[in-house]
Protein backbone atom coordinates (compact mmCIF):
# COMPACT_ATOMS: atom_id res chain seq x y z
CA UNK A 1 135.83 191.98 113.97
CA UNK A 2 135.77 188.31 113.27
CA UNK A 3 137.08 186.17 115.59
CA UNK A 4 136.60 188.95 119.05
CA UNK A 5 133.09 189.04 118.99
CA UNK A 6 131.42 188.40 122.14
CA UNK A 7 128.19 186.96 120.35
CA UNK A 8 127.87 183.07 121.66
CA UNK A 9 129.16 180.58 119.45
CA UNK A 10 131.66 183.22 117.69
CA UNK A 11 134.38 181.95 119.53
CA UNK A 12 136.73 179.20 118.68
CA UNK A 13 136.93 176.70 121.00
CA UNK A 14 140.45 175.19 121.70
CA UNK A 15 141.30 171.87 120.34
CA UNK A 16 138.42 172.11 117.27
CA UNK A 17 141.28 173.21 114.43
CA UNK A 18 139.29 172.51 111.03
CA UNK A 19 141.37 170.20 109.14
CA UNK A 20 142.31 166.56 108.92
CA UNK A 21 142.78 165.11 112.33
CA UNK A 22 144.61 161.49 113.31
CA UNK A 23 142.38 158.20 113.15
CA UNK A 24 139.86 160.44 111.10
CA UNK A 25 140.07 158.54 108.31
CA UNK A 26 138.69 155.07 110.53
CA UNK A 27 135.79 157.60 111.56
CA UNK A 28 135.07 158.35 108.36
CA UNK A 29 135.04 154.20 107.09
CA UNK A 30 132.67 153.78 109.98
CA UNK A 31 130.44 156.30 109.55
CA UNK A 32 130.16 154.74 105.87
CA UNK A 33 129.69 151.13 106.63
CA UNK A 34 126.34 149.82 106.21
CA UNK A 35 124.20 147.98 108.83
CA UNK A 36 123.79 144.86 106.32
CA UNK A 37 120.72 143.80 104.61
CA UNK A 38 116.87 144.43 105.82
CA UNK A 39 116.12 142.10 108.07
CA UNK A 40 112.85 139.62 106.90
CA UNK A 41 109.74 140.58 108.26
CA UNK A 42 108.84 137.61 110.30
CA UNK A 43 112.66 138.28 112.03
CA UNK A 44 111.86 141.58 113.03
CA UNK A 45 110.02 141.19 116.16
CA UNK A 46 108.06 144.61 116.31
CA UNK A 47 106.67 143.59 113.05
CA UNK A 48 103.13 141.80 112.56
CA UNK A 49 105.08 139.31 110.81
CA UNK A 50 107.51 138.71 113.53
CA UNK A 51 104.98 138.75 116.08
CA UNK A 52 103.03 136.10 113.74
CA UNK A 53 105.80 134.07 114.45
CA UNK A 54 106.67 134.16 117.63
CA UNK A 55 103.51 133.09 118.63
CA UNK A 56 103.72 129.96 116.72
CA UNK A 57 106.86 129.38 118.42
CA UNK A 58 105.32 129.65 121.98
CA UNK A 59 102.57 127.24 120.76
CA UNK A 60 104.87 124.92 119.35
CA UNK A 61 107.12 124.65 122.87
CA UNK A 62 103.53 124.59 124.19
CA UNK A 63 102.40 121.21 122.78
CA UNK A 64 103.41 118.29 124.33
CA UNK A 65 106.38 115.98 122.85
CA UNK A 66 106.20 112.81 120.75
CA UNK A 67 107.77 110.38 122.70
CA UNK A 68 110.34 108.59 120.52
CA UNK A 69 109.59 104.95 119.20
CA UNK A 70 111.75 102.66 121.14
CA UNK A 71 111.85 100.24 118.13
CA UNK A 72 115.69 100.12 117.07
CA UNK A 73 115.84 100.84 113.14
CA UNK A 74 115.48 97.99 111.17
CA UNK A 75 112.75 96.09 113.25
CA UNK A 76 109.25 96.20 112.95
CA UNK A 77 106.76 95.26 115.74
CA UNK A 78 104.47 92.16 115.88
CA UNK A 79 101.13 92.67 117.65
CA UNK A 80 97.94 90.32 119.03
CA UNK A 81 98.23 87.14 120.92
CA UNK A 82 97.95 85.00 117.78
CA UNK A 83 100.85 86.72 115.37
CA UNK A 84 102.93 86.57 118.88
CA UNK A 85 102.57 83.49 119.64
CA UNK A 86 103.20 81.81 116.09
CA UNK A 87 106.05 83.90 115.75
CA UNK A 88 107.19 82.65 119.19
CA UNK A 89 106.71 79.21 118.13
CA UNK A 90 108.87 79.18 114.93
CA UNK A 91 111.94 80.93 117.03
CA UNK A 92 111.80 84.40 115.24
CA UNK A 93 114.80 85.93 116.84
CA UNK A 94 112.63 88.39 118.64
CA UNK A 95 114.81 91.29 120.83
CA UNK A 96 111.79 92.52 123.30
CA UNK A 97 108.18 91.10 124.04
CA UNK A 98 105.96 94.17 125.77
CA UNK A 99 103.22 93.32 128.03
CA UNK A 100 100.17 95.43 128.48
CA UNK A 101 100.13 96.41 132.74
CA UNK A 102 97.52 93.85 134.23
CA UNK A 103 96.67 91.64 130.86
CA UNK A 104 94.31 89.56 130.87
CA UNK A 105 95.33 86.40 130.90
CA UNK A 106 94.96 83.04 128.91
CA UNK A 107 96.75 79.91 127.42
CA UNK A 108 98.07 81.63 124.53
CA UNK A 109 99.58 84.23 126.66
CA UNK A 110 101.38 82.04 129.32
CA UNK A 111 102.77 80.30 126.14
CA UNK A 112 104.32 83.20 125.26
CA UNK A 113 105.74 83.88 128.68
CA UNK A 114 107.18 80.56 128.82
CA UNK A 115 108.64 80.67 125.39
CA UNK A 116 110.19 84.11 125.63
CA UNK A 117 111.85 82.87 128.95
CA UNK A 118 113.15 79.95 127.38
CA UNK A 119 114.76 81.95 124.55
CA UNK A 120 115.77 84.93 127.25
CA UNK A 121 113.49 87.40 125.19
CA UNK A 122 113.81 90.54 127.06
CA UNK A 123 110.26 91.72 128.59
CA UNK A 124 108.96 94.51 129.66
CA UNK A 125 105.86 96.00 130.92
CA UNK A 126 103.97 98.88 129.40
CA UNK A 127 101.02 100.63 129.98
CA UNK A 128 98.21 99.96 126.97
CA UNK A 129 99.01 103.42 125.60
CA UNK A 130 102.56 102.63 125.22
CA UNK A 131 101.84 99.45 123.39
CA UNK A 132 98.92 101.59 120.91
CA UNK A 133 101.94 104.23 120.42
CA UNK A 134 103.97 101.30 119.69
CA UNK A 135 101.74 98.78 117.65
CA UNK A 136 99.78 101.60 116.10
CA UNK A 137 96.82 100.19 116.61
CA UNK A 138 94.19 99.87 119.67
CA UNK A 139 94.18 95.83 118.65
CA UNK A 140 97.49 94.45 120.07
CA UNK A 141 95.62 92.30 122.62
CA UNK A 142 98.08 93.32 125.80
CA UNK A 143 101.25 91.87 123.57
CA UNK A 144 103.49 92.98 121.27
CA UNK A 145 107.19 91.52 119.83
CA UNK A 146 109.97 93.64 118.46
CA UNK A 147 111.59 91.23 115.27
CA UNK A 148 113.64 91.85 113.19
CA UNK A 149 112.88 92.85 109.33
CA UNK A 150 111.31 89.88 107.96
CA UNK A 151 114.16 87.80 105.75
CA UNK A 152 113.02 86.35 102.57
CA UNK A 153 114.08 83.30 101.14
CA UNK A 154 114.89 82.74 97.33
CA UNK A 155 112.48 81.23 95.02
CA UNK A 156 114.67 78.60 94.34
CA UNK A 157 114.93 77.60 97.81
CA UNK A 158 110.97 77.00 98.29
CA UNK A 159 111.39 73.93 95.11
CA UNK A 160 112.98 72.11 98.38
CA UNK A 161 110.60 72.85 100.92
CA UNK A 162 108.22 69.91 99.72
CA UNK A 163 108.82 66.65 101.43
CA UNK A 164 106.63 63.70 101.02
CA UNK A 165 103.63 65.05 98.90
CA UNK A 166 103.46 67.14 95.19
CA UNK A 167 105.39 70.78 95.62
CA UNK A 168 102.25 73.45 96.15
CA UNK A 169 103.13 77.18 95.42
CA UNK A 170 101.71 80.48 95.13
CA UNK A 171 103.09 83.29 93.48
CA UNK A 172 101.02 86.91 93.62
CA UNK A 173 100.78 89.39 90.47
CA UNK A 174 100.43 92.57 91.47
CA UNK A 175 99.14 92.33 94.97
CA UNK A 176 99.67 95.41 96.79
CA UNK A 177 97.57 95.41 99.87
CA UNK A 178 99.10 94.16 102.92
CA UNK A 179 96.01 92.74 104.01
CA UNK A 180 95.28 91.18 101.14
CA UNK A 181 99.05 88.86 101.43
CA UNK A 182 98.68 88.37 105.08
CA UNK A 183 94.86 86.72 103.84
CA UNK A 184 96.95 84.52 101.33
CA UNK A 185 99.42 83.36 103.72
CA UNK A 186 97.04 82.62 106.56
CA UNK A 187 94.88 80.63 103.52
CA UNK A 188 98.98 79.24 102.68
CA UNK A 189 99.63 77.82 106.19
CA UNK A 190 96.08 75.85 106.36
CA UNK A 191 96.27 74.20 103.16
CA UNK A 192 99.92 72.89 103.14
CA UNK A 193 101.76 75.05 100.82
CA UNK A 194 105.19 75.44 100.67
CA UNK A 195 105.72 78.93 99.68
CA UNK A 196 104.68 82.17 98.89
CA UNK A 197 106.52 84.15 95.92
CA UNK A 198 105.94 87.97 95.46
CA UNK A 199 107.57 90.05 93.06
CA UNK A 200 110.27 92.46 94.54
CA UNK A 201 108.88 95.97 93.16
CA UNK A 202 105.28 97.14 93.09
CA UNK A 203 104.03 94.29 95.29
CA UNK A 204 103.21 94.26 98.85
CA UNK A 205 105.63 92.81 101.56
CA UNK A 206 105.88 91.01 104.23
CA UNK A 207 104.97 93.79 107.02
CA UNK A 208 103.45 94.33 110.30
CA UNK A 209 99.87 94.31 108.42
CA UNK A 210 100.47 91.05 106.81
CA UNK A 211 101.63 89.43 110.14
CA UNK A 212 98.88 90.46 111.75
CA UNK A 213 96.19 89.36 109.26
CA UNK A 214 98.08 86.24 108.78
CA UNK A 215 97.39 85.15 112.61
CA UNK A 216 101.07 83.61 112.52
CA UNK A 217 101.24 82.21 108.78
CA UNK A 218 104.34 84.47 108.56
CA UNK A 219 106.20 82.29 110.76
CA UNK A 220 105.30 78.93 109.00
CA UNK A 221 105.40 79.90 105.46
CA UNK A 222 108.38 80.66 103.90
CA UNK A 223 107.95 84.22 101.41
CA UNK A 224 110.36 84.69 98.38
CA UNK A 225 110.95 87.73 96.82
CA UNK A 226 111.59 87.42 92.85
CA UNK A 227 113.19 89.88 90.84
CA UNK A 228 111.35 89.11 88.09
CA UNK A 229 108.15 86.91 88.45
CA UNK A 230 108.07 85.43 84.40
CA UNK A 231 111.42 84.44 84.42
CA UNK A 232 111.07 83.22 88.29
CA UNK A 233 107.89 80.94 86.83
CA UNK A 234 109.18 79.70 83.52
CA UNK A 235 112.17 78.59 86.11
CA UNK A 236 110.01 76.32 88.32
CA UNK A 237 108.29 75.35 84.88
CA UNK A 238 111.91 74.10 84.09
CA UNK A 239 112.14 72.36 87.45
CA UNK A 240 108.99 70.36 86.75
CA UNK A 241 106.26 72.57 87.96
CA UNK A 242 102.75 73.09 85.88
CA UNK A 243 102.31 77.13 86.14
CA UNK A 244 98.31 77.53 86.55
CA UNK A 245 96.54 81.53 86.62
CA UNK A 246 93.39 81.81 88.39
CA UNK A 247 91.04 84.56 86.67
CA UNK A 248 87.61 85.15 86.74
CA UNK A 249 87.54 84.91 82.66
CA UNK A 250 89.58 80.82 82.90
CA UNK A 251 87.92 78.47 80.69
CA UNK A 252 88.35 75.67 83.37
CA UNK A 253 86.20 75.76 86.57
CA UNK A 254 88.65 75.31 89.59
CA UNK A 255 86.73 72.29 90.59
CA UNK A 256 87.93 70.88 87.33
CA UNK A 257 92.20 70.88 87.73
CA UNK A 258 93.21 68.01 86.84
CA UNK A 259 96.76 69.16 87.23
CA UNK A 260 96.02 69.80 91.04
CA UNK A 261 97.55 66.53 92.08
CA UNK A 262 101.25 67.43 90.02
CA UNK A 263 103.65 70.03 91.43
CA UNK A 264 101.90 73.24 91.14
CA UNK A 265 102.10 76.72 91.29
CA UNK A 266 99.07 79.05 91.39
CA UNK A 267 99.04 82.30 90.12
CA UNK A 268 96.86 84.91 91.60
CA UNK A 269 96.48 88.69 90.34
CA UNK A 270 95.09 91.86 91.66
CA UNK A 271 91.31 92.10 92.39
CA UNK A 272 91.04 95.10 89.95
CA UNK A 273 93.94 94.48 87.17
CA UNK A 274 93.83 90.29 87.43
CA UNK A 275 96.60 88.95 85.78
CA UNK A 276 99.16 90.78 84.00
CA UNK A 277 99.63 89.74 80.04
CA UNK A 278 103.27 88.08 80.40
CA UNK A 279 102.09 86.29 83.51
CA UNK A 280 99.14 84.77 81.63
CA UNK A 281 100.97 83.91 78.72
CA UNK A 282 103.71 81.91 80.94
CA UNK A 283 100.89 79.74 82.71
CA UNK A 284 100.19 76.25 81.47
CA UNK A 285 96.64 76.54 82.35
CA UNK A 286 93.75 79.39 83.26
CA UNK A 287 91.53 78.86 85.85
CA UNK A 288 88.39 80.78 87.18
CA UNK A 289 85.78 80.37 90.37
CA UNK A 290 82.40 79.75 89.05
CA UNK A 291 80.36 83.12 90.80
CA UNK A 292 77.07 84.62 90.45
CA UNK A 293 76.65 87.49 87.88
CA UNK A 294 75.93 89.99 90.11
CA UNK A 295 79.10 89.72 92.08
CA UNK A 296 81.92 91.05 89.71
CA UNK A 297 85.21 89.57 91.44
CA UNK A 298 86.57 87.89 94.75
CA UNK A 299 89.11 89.79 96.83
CA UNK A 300 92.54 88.08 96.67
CA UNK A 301 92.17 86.18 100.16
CA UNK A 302 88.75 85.03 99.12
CA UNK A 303 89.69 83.57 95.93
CA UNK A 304 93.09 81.99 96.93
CA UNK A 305 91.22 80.65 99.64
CA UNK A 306 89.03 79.18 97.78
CA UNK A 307 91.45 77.76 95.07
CA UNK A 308 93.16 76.42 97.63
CA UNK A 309 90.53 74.13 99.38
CA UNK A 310 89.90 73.03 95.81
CA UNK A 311 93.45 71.78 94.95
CA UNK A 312 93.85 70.34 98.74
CA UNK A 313 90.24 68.91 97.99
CA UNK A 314 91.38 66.82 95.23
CA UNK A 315 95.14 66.14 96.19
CA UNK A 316 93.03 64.01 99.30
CA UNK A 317 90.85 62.59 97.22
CA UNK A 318 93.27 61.22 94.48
């Protein structure tokens, strides 16, 4: 008979009444509720994926931290005994000089000592890797300055800077190496000129490559940034400038100027592009640098270099 059989497992046990029970409803929810969504591969740690990645994480923890640049945003550094020294000289409101451990030293650097304690520069001492992490280069020469981003002046402010000769300018088309402006300014600073106007976009700046290259022309000659370079020229034409282009293609041999004795602004474009087309139509004048045949074109520091001595030539011989 059901229910008195001896067989095992025929016999009710007490407390297992079929039927709805209390809190089975919350038994039956969980047993229903999902365990979310698959994980990713690369999360699953038994996976390849996962064990792909874990491994790049150990390799990663591995490898030895960047040190972070000590350089407080918004300054750039100023590196080599020259550039440091010039800077130093025209009171750049430098906020650290670094000195390489045991530097070698000379006249230029106990200038530098003497000027930063004058002006209670804070210095420090740092070993020459610090200073290559710093400078980004291997050629900082044991000394480096932290300065402040470099402040440009207005091109309307440089038609003052002249005092006691003819105004001499130079205004850059499209010169985007760094190199190539620090070349112009150092070329700027030995021939007397006044100023240095770049355009604001798609021009190179006044950075820690053109310091350098400039050997401490940065300090002494003032750099304007113009928002537009025609209208910025046909303004100093205004102001009683003559506006001359130099180009390989100029009619007039450099040698030749015989506006280099009035106030003057030269013109220089990009090695490849030269001058643009509204730049050449606003100058008074084209000029070019007689070359051999075989050479195409002068680099920008060459040439401006050269125009320069020319003009400076015949300004002392006037």
């Amino acid at each position: 008979m059901a229910g008195n059989s001896k067989r095992r497992g025929a016999v009710r046990k007490p407390g297992t009444k079929k039927g709805p029970q209390v809190g089975s409803g919350g038994q039956r929810r969980r047993g229903l509720r999902g365990k979310g969504p698959t994980p990713k591969a690369e999360d699953r740690p038994y996976h390849p994926a996962g064990k792909r990645k874990a491994a790049q994480q150990r390799r990663e923890q591995a490898r030895p931290k960047q040190r972070r640049s000590p350089v407080a945003a918004g300054h750039e550094v100023v590196a080599g005994r020259n550039a440091v020294l010039e800077a130093m000289r025209a009171e750049i409101p430098a906020s650290r000089l670094y000195l390489a451990v045991a530097a070698d030293s000379d006249d230029r650097l106990r200038e530098i000592m003497d000027l930063a304690a004058r002006s209670g520069v804070d210095v420090r001492e740092a070993a020459r890797s610090d200073l290559e992490q710093l400078t980004g280069t291997t050629a900082h020469q044991g000394v480096a300055i932290e300065v402040p981003e470099y402040s440009y002046a207005d091109p309307q402010d440089l038609i003052e800077q002249a005092s006691g000769h003819p105004p001499l300018l130079v205004a850059l088309d499209g010169i985007t190496d760094p190199r190539n402006l620090g070349a112009t300014l150092r070329s700027a600073g030995a021939f007397g000129v006044d100023g240095l106007v770049v355009p604001a976009r798609r021009s190179a700046g006044v950075t820690v490559a053109a310091w350098k290259v400039s050997a401490g022309a940065a300090a002494r000659v003032p750099v304007a940034r113009a928002t537009n370079l025609v209208r910025t020229l046909q303004a100093y034409q205004k102001a009683g400038f003559f506006v001359v282009g130099l180009d390989g293609a100029g009619p007039t041999a450099i040698a030749d100027l015989e506006l280099a004795t009035e106030p003057l602004v030269l013109v220089l474009g990009s090695e490849g592009k030269g001058l643009s087309r509204l730049v050449s139509q606003t100058c008074d004048q084209i000029v070019s640098i007689p070359i051999e045949s075989a050479v195409e074109s002068l680099n920008a520091g060459t040439a401006i270099g050269i125009t320069l001595y020319e003009v400076a030539r015949r300004r002392r011989t006037s």
